[in-house]
C-alpha atoms as a PDB file:
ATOM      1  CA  UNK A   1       0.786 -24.105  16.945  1.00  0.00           C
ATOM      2  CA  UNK A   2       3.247 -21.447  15.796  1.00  0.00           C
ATOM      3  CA  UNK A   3       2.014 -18.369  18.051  1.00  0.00           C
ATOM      4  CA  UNK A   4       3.246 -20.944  20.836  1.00  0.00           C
ATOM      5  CA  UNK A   5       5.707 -23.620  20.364  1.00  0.00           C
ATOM      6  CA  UNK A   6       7.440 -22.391  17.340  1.00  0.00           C
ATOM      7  CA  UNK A   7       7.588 -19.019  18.729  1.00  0.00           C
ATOM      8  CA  UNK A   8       8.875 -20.505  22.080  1.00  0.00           C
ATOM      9  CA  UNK A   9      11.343 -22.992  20.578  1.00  0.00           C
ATOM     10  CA  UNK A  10      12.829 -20.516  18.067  1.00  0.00           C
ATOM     11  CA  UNK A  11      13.305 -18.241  20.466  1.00  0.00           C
ATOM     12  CA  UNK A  12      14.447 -20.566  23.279  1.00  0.00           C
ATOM     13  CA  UNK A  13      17.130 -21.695  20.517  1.00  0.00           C
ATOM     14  CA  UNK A  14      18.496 -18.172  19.942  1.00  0.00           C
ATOM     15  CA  UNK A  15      18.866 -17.518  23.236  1.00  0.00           C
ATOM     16  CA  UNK A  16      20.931 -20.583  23.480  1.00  0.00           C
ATOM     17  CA  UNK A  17      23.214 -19.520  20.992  1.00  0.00           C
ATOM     18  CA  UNK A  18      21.848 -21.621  17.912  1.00  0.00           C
ATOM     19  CA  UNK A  19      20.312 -19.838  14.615  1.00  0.00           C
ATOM     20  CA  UNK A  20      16.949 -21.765  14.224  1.00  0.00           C
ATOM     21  CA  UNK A  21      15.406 -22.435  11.342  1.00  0.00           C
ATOM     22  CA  UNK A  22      11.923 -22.126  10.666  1.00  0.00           C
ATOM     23  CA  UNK A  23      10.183 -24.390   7.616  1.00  0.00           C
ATOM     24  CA  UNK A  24       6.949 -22.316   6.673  1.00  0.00           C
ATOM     25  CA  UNK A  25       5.215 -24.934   5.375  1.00  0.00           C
ATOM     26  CA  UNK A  26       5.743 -27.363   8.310  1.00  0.00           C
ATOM     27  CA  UNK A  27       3.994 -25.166  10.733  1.00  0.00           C
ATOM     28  CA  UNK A  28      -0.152 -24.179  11.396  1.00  0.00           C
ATOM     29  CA  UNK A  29      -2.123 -22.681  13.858  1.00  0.00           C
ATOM     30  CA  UNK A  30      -5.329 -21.876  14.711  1.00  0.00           C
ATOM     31  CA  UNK A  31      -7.668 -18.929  15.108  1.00  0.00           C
ATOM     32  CA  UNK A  32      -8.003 -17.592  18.597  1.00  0.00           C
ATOM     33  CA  UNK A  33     -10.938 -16.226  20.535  1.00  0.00           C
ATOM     34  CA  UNK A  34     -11.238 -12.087  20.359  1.00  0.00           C
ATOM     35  CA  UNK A  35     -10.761 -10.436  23.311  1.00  0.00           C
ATOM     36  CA  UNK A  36     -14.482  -9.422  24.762  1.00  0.00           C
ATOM     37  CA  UNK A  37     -16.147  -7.390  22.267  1.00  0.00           C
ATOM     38  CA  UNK A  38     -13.890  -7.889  19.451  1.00  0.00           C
ATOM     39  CA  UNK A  39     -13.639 -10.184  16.729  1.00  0.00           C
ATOM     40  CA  UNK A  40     -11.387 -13.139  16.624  1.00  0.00           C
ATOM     41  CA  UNK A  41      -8.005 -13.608  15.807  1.00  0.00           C
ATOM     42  CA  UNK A  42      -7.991 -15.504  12.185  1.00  0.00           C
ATOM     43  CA  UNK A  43      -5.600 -17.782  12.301  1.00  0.00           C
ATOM     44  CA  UNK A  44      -4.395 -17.269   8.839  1.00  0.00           C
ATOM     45  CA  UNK A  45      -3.548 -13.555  10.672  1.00  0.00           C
ATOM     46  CA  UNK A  46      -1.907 -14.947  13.401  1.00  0.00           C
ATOM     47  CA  UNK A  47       0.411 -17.119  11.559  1.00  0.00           C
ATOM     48  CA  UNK A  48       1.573 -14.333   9.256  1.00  0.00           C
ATOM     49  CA  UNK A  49       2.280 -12.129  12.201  1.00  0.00           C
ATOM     50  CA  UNK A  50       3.991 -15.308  13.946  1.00  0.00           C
ATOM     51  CA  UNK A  51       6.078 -16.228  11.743  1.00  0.00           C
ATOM     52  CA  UNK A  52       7.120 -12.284  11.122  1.00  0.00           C
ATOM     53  CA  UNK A  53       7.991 -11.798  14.587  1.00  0.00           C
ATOM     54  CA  UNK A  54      10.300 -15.268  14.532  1.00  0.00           C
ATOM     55  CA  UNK A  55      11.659 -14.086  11.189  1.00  0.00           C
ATOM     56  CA  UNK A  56      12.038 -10.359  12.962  1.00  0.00           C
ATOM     57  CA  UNK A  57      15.133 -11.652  15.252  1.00  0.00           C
ATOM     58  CA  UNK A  58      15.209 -15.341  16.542  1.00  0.00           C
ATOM     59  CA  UNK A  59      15.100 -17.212  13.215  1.00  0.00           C
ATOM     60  CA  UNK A  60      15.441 -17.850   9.264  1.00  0.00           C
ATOM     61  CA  UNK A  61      12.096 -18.371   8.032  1.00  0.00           C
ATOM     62  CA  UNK A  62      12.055 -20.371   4.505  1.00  0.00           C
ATOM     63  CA  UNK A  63       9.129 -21.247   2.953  1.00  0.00           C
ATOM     64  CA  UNK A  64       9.595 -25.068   2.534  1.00  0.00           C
ATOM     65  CA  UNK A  65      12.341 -27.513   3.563  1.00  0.00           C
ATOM     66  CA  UNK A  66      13.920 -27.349  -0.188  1.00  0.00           C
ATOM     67  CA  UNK A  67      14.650 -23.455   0.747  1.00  0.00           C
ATOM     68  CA  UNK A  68      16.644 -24.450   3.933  1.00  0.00           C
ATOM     69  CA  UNK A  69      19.940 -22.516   3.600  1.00  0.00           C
ATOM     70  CA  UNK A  70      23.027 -24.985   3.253  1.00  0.00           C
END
């Protein structure tokens, strides 16, 4: 799920002192259960934001393995 182990290994990488990669298209989640009262979390939502917050500071983010800088 990338809201959890992507996130987590990304930034567990960068903190180590490597510069992750993220493949895009490799990746999935799942929708998550609103908080009471509110709606859930789509997970098509939660993987944008996800992958925008890896992509933010802790990783490259390419869209499929072909797109994986050299």
């Amino acid at each position: 799920m990338t809201h959890m182990c992507v996130n987590s290994t990304a930034r567990g990488a960068f903190n180590l002192g490597y510069a992750p990669t993220v493949v895009a298209s490799a990746t999935a989640t799942r929708a998550l259960p609103g908080l009471p009262g509110q709606d859930p979390v789509p997970a098509q939502a939660l993987q944008a934001a996800s992958l925008a917050a890896v992509a933010d500071l802790f990783a490259v983010v390419v869209s499929g393995a072909g797109d994986i800088p050299d």
